[in-house]
PDB file of N, CA and C in Angstrom:
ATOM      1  N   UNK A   1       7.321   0.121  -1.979  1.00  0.00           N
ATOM      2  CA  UNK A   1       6.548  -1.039  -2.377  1.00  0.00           C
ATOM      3  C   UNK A   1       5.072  -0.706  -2.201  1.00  0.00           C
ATOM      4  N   UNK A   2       4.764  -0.690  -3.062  1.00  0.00           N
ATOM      5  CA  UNK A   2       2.975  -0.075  -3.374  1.00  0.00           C
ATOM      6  C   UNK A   2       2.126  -1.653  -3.276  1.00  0.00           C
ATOM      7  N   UNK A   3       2.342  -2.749  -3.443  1.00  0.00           N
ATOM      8  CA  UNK A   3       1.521  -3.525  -3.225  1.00  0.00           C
ATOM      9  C   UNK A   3       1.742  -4.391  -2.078  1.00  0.00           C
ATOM     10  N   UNK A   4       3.132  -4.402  -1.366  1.00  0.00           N
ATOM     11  CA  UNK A   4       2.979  -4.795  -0.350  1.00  0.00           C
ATOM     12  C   UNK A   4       2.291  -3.915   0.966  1.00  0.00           C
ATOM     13  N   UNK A   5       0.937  -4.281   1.433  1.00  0.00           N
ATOM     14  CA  UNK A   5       0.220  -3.569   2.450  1.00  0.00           C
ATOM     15  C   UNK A   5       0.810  -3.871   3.422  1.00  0.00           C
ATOM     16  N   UNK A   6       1.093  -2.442   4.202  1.00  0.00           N
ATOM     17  CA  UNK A   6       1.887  -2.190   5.862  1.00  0.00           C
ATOM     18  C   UNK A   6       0.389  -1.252   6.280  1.00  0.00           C
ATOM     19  N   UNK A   7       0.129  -1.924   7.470  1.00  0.00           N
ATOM     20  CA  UNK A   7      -1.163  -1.111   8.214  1.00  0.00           C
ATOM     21  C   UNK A   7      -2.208  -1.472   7.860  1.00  0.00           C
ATOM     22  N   UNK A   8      -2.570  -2.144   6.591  1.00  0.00           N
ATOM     23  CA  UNK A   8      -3.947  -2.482   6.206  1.00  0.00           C
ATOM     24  C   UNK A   8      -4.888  -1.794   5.128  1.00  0.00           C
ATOM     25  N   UNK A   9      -5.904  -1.314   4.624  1.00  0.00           N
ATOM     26  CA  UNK A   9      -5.954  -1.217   3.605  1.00  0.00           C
ATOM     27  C   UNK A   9      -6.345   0.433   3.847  1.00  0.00           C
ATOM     28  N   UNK A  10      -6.768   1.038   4.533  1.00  0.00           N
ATOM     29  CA  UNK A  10      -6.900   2.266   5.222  1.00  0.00           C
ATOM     30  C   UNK A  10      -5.741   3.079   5.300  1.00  0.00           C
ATOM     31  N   UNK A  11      -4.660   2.155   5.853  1.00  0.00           N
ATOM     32  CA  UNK A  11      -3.411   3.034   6.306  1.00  0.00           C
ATOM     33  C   UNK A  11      -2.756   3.568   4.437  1.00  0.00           C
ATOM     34  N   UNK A  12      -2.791   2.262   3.938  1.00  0.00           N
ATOM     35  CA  UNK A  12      -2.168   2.363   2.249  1.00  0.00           C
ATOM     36  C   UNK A  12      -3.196   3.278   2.123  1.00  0.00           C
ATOM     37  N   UNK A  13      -4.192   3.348   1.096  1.00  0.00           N
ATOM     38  CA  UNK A  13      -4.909   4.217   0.971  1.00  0.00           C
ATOM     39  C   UNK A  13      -4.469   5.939   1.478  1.00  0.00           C
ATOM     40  N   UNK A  14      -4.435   6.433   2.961  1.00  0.00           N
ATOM     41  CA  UNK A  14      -4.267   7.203   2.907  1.00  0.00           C
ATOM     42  C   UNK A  14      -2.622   7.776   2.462  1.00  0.00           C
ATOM     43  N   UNK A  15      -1.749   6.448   2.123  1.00  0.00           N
ATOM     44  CA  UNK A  15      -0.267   6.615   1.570  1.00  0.00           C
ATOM     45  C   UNK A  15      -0.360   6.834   0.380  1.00  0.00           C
ATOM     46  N   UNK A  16      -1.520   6.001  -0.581  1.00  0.00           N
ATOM     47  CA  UNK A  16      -1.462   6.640  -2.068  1.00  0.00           C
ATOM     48  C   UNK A  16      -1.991   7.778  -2.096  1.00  0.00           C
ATOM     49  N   UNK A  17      -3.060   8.650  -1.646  1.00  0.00           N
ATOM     50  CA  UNK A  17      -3.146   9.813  -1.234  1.00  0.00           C
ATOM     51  C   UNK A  17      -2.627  10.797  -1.230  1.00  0.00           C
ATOM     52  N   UNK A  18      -1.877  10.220  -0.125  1.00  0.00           N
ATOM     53  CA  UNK A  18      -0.784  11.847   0.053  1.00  0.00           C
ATOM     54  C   UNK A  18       0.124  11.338  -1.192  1.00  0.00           C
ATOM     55  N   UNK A  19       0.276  10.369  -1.970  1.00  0.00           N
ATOM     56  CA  UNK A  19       1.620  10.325  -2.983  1.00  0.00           C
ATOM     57  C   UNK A  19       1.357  11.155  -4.159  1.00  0.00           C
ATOM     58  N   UNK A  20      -0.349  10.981  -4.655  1.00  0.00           N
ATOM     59  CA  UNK A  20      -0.713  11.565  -5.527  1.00  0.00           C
ATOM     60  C   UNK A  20      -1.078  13.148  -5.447  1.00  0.00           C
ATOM     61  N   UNK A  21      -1.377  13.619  -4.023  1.00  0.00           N
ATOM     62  CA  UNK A  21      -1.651  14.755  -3.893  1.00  0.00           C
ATOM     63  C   UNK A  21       0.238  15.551  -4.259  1.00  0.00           C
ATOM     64  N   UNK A  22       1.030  14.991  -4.147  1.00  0.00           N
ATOM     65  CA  UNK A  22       2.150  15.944  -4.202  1.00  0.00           C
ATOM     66  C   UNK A  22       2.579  15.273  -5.585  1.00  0.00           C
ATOM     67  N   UNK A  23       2.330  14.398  -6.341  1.00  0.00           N
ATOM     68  CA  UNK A  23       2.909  13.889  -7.751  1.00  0.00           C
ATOM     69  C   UNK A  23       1.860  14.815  -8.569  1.00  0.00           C
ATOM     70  N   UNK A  24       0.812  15.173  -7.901  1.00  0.00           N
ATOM     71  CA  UNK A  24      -0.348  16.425  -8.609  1.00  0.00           C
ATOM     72  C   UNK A  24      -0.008  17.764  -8.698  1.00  0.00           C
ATOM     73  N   UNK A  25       0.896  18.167  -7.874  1.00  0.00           N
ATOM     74  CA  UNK A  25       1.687  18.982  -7.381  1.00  0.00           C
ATOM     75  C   UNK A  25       2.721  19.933  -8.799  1.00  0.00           C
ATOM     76  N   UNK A  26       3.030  20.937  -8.852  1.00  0.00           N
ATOM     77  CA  UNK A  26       4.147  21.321  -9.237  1.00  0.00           C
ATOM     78  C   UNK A  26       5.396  21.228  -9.242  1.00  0.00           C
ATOM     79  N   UNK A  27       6.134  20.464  -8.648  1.00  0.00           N
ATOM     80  CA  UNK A  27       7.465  20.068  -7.876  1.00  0.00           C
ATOM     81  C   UNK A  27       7.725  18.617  -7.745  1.00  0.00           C
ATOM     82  N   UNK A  28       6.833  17.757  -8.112  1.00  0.00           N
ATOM     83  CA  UNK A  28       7.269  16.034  -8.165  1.00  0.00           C
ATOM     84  C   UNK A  28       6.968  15.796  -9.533  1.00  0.00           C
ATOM     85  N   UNK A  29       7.717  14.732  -9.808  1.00  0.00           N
ATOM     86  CA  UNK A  29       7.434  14.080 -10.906  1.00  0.00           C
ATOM     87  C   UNK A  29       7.615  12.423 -10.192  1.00  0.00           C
ATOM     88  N   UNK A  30       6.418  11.980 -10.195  1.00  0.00           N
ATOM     89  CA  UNK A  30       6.845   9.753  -9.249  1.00  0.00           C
ATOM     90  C   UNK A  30       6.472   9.326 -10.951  1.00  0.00           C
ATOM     91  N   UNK A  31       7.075   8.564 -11.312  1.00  0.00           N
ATOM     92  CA  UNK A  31       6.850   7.324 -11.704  1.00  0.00           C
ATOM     93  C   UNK A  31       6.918   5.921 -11.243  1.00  0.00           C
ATOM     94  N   UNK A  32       5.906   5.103 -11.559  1.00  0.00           N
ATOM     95  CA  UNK A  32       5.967   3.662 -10.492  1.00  0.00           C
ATOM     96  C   UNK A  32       6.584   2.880 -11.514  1.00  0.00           C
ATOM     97  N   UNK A  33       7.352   1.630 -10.952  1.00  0.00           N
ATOM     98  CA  UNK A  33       8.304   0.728 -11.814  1.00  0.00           C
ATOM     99  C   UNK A  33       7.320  -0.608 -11.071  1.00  0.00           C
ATOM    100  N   UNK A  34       6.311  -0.884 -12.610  1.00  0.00           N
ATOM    101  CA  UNK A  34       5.825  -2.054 -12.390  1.00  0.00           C
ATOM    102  C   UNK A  34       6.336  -3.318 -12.617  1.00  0.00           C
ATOM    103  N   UNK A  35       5.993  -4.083 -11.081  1.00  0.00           N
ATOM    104  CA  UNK A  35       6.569  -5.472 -11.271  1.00  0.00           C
ATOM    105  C   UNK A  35       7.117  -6.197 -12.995  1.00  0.00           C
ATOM    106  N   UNK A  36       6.104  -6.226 -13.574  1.00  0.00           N
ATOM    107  CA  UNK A  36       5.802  -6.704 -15.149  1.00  0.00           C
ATOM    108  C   UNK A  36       7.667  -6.039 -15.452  1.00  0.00           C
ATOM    109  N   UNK A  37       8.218  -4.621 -15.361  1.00  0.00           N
ATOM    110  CA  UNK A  37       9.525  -4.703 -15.667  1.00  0.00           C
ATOM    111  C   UNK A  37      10.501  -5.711 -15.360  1.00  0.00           C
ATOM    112  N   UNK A  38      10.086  -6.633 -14.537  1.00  0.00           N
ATOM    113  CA  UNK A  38      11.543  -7.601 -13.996  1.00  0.00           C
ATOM    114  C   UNK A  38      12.328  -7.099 -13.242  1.00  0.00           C
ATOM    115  N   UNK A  39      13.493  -7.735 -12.951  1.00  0.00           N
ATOM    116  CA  UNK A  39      14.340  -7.918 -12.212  1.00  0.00           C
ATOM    117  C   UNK A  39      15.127  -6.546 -12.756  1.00  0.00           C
ATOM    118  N   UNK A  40      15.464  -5.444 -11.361  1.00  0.00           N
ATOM    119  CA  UNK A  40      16.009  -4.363 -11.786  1.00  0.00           C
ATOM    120  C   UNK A  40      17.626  -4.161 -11.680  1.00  0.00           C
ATOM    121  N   UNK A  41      18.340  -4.773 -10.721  1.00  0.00           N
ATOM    122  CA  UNK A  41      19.294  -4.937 -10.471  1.00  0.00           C
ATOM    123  C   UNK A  41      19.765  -3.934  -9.209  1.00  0.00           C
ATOM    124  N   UNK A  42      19.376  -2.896  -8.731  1.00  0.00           N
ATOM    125  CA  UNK A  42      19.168  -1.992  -8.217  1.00  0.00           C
ATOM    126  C   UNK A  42      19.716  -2.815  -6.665  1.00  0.00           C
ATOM    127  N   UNK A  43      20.830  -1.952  -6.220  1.00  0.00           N
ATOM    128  CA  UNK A  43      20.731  -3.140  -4.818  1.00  0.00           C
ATOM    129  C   UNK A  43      20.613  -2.266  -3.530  1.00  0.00           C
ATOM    130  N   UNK A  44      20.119  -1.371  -3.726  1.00  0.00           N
ATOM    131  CA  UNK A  44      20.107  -0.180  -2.777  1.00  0.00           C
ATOM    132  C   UNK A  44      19.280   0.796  -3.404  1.00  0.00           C
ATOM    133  N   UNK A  45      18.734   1.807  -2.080  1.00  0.00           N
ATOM    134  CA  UNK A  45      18.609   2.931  -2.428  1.00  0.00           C
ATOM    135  C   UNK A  45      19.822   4.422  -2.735  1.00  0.00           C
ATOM    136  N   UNK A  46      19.327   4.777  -4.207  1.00  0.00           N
ATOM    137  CA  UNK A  46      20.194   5.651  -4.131  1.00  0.00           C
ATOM    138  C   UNK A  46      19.687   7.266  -4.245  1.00  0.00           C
ATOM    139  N   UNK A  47      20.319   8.437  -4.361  1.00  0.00           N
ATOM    140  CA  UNK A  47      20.138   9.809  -4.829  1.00  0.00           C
ATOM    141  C   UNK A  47      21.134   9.978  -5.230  1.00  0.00           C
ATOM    142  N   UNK A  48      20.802  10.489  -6.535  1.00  0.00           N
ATOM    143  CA  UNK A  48      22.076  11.769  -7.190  1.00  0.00           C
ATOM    144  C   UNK A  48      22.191  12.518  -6.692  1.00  0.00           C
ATOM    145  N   UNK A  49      23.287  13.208  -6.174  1.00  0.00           N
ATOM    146  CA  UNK A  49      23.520  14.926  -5.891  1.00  0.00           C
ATOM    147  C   UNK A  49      24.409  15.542  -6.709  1.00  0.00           C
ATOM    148  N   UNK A  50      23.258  16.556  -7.241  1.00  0.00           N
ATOM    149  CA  UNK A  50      24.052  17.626  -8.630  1.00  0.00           C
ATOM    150  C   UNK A  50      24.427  18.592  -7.615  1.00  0.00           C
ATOM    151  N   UNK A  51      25.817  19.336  -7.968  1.00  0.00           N
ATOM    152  CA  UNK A  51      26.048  20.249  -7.176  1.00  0.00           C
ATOM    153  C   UNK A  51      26.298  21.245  -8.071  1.00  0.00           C
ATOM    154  N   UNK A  52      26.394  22.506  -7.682  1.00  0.00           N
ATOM    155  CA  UNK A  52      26.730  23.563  -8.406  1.00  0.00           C
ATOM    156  C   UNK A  52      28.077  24.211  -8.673  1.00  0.00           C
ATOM    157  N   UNK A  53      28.887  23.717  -7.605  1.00  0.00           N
ATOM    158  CA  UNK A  53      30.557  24.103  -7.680  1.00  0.00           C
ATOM    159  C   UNK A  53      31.198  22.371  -7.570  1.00  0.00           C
ATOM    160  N   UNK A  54      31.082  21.126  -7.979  1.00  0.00           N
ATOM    161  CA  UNK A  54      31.375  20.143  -7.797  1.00  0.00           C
ATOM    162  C   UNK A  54      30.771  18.994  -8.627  1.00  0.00           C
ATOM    163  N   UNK A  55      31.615  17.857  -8.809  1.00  0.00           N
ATOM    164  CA  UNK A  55      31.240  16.987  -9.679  1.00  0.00           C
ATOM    165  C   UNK A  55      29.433  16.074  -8.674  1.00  0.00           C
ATOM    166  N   UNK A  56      29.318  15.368 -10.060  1.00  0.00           N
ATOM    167  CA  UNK A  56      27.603  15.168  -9.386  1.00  0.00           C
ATOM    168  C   UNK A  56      28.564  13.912  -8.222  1.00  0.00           C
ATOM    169  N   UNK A  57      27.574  13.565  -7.380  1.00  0.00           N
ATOM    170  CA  UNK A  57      28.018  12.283  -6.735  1.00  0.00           C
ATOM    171  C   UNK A  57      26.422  11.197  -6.151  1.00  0.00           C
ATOM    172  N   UNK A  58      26.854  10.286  -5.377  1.00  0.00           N
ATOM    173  CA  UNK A  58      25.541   9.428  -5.108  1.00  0.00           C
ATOM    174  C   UNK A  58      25.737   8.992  -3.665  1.00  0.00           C
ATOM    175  N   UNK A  59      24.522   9.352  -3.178  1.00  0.00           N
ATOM    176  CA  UNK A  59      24.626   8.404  -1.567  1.00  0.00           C
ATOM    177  C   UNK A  59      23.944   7.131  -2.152  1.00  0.00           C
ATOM    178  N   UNK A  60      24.226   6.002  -1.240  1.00  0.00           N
ATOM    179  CA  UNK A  60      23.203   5.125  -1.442  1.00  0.00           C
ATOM    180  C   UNK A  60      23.218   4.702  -0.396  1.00  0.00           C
ATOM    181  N   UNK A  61      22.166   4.007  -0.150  1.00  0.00           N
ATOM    182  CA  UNK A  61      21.387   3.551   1.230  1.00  0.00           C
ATOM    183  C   UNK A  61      20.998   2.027   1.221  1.00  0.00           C
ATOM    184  N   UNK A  62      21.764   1.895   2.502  1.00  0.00           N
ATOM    185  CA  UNK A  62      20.902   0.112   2.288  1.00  0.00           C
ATOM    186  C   UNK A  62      20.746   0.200   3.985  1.00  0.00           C
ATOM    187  N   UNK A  63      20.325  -1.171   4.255  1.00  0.00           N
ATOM    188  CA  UNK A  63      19.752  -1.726   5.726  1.00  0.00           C
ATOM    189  C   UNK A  63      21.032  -1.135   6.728  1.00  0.00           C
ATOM    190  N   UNK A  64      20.660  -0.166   7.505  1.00  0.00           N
ATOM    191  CA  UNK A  64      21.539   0.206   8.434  1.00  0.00           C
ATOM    192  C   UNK A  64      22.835   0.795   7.962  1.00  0.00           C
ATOM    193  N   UNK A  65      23.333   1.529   6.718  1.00  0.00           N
ATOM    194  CA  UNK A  65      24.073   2.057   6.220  1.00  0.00           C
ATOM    195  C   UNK A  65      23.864   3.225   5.351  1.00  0.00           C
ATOM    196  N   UNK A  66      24.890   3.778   5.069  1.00  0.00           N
ATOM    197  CA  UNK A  66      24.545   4.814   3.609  1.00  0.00           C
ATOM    198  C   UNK A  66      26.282   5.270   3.945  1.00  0.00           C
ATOM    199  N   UNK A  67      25.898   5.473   2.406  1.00  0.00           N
ATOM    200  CA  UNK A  67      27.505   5.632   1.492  1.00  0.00           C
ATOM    201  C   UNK A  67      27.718   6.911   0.746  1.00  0.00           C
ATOM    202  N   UNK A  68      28.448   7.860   0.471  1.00  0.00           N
ATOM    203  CA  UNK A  68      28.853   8.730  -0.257  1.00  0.00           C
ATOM    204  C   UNK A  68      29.891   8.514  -1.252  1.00  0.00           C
ATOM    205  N   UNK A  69      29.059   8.624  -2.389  1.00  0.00           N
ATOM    206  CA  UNK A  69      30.188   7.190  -3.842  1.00  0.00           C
ATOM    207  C   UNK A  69      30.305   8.912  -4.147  1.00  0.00           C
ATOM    208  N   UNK A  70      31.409   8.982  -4.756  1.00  0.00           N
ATOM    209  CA  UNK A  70      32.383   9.998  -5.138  1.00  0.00           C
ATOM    210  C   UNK A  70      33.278   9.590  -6.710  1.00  0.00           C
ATOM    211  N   UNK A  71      33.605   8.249  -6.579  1.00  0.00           N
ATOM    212  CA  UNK A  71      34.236   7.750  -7.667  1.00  0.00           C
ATOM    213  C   UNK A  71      33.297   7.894  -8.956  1.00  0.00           C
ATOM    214  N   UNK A  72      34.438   9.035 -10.198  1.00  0.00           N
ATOM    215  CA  UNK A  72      33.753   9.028 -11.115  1.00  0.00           C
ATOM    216  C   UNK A  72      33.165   8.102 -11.891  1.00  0.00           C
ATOM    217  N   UNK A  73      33.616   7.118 -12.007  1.00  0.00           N
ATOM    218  CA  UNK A  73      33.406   5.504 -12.624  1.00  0.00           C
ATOM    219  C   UNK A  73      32.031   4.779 -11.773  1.00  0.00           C
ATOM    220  N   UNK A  74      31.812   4.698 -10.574  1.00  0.00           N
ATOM    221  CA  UNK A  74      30.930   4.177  -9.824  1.00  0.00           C
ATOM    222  C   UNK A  74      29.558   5.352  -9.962  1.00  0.00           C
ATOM    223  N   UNK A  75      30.081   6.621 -10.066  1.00  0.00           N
ATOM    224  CA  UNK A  75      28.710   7.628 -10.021  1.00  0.00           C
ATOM    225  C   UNK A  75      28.011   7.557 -11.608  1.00  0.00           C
ATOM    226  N   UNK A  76      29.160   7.032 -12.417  1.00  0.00           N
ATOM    227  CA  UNK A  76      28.156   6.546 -13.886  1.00  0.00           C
ATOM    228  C   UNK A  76      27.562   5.786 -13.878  1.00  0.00           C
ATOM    229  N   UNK A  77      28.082   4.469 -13.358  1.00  0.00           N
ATOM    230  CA  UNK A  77      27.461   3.326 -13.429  1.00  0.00           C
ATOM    231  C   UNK A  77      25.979   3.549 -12.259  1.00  0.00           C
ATOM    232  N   UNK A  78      26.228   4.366 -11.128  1.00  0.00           N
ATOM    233  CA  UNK A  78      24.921   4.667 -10.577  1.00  0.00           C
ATOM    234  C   UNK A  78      24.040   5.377 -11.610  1.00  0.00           C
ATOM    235  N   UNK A  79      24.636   6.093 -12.310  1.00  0.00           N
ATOM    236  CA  UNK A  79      23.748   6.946 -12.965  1.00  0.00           C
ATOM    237  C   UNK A  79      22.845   6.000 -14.017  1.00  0.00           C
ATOM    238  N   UNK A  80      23.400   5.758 -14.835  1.00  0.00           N
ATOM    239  CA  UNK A  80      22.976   4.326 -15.773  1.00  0.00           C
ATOM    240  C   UNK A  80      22.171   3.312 -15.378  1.00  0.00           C
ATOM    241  N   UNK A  81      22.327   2.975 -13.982  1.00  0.00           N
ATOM    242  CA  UNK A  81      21.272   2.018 -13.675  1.00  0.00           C
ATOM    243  C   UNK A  81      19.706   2.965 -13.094  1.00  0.00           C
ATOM    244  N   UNK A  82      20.376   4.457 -12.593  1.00  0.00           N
ATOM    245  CA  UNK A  82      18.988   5.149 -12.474  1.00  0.00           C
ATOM    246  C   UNK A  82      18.590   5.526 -13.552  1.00  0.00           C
ATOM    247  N   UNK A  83      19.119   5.999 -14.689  1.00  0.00           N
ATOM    248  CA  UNK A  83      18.090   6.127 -15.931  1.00  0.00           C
ATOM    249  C   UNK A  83      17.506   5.209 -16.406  1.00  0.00           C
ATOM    250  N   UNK A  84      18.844   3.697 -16.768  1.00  0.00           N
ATOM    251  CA  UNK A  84      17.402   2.574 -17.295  1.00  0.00           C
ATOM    252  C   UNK A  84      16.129   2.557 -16.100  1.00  0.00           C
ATOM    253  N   UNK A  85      16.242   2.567 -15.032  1.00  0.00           N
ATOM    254  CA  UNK A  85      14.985   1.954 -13.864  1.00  0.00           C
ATOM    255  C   UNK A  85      14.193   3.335 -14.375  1.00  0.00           C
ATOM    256  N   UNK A  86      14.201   4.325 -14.698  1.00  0.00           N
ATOM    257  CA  UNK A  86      13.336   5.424 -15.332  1.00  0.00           C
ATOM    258  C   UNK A  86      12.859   5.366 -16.495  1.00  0.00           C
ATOM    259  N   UNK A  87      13.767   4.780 -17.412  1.00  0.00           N
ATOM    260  CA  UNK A  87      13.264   4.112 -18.844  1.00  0.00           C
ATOM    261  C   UNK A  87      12.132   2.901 -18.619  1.00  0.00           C
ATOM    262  N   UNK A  88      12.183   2.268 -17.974  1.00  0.00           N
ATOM    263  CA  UNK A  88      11.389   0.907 -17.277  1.00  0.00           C
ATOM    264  C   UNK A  88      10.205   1.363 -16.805  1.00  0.00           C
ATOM    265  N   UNK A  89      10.109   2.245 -16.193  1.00  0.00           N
ATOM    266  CA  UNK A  89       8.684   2.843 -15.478  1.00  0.00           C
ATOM    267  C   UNK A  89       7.701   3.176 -16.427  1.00  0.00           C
ATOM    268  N   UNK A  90       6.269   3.639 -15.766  1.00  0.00           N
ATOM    269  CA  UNK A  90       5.360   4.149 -16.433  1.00  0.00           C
ATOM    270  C   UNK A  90       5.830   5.351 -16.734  1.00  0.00           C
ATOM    271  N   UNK A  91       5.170   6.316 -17.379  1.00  0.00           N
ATOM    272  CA  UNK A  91       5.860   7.354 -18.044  1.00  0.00           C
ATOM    273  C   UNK A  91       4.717   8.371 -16.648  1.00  0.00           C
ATOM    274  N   UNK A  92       4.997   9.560 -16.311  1.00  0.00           N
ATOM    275  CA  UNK A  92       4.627  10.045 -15.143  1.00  0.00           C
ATOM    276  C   UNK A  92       2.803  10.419 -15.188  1.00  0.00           C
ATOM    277  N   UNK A  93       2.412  10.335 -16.126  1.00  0.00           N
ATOM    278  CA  UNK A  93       0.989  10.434 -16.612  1.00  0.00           C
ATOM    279  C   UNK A  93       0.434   8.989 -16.224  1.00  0.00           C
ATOM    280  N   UNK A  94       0.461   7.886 -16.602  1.00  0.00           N
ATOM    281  CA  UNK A  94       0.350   6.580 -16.498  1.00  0.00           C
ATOM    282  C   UNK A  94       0.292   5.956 -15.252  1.00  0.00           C
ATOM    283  N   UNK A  95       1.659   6.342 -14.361  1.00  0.00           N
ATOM    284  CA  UNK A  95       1.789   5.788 -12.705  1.00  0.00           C
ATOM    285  C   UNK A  95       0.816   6.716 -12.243  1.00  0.00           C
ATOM    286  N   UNK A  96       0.380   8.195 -12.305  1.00  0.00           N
ATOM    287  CA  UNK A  96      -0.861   9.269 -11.775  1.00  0.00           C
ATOM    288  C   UNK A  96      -2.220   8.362 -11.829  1.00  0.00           C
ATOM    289  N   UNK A  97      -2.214   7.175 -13.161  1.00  0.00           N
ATOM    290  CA  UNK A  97      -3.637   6.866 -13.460  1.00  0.00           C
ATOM    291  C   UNK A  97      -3.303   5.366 -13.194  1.00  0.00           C
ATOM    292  N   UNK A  98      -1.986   4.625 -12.256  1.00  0.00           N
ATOM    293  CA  UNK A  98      -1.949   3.378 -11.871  1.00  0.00           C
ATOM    294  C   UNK A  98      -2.383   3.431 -10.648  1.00  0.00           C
ATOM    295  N   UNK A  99      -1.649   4.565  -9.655  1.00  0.00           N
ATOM    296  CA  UNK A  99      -1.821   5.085  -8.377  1.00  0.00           C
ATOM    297  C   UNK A  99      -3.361   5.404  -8.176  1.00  0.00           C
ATOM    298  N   UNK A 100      -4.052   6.421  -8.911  1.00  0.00           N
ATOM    299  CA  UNK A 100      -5.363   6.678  -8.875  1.00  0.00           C
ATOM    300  C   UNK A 100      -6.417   5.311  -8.843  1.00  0.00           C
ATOM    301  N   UNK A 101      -5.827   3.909  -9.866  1.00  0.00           N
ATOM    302  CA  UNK A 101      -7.031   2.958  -9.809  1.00  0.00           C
ATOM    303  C   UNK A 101      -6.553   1.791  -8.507  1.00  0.00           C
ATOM    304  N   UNK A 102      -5.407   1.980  -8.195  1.00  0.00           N
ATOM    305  CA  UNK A 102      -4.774   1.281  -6.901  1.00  0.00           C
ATOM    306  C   UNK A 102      -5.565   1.966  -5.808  1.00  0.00           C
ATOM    307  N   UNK A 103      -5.837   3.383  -5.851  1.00  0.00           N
ATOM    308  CA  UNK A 103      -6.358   4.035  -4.551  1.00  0.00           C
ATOM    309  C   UNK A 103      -7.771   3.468  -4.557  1.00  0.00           C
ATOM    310  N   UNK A 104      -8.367   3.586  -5.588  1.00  0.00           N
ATOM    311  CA  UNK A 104     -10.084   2.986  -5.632  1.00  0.00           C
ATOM    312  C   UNK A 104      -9.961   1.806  -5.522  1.00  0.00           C
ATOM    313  N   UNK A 105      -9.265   0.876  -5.637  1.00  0.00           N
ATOM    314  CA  UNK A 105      -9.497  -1.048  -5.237  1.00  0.00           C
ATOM    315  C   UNK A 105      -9.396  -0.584  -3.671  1.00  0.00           C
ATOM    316  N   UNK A 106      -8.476  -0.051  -2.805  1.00  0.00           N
ATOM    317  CA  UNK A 106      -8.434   0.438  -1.914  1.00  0.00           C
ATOM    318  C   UNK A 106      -9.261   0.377  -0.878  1.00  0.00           C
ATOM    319  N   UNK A 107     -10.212   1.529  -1.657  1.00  0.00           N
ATOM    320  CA  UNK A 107     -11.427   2.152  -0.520  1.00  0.00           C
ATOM    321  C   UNK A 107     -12.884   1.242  -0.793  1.00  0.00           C
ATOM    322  N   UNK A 108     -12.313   0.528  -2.382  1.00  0.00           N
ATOM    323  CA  UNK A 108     -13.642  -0.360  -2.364  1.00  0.00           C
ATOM    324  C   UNK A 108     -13.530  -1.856  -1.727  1.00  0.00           C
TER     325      UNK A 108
END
């Protein structure tokens, strides 16, 4: 959550910072999913894990838990709701230059 401030406007600041210094990076790609998308459905955090000798699968994470979904049927439907929430986002150029004018309201 990028607009809810934890620490104050100093502490954020130096969080968009370090987000953009590694989304500047060779090895990240962030896109931000602005409010304006709506309601995502998303009820947890999740990760894909592609494996190399094994079918893909998903942890997901919520308040004091995390899960290892295995079921081929449930790891689509994870999958599907992580591509639309990627379809929904800024495109990774765009969140670089949402993040960048979020960091300057910031420090000003």
């Amino acid at each position: 959550m990028l607009r809810r401030q934890v620490g104050g406007p100093p502490v954020m600041a130096r969080q968009i910072a370090h987000v953009l210094h590694l989304a500047e990076g060779p090895h990240s790609v962030v896109q931000v999913l602005p409010f304006s998308a709506g309601a995502h459905g998303m009820p947890s955090s999740i990760t894909l894990l592609d494996f190399l000798d094994a079918p893909r699968a998903v942890y997901a994470e919520g308040y004091g838990t995390g899960q290892l979904i295995e079921s081929p049927a449930e790891v689509q439907a994870a999958t599907l709701a992580y591509d639309l929430l990627q379809a929904a986002a800024l495109s990774p150029a765009e969140s670089l230059s949402w993040l960048r004018s979020e960091l300057e309201d910031l420090r000003t």
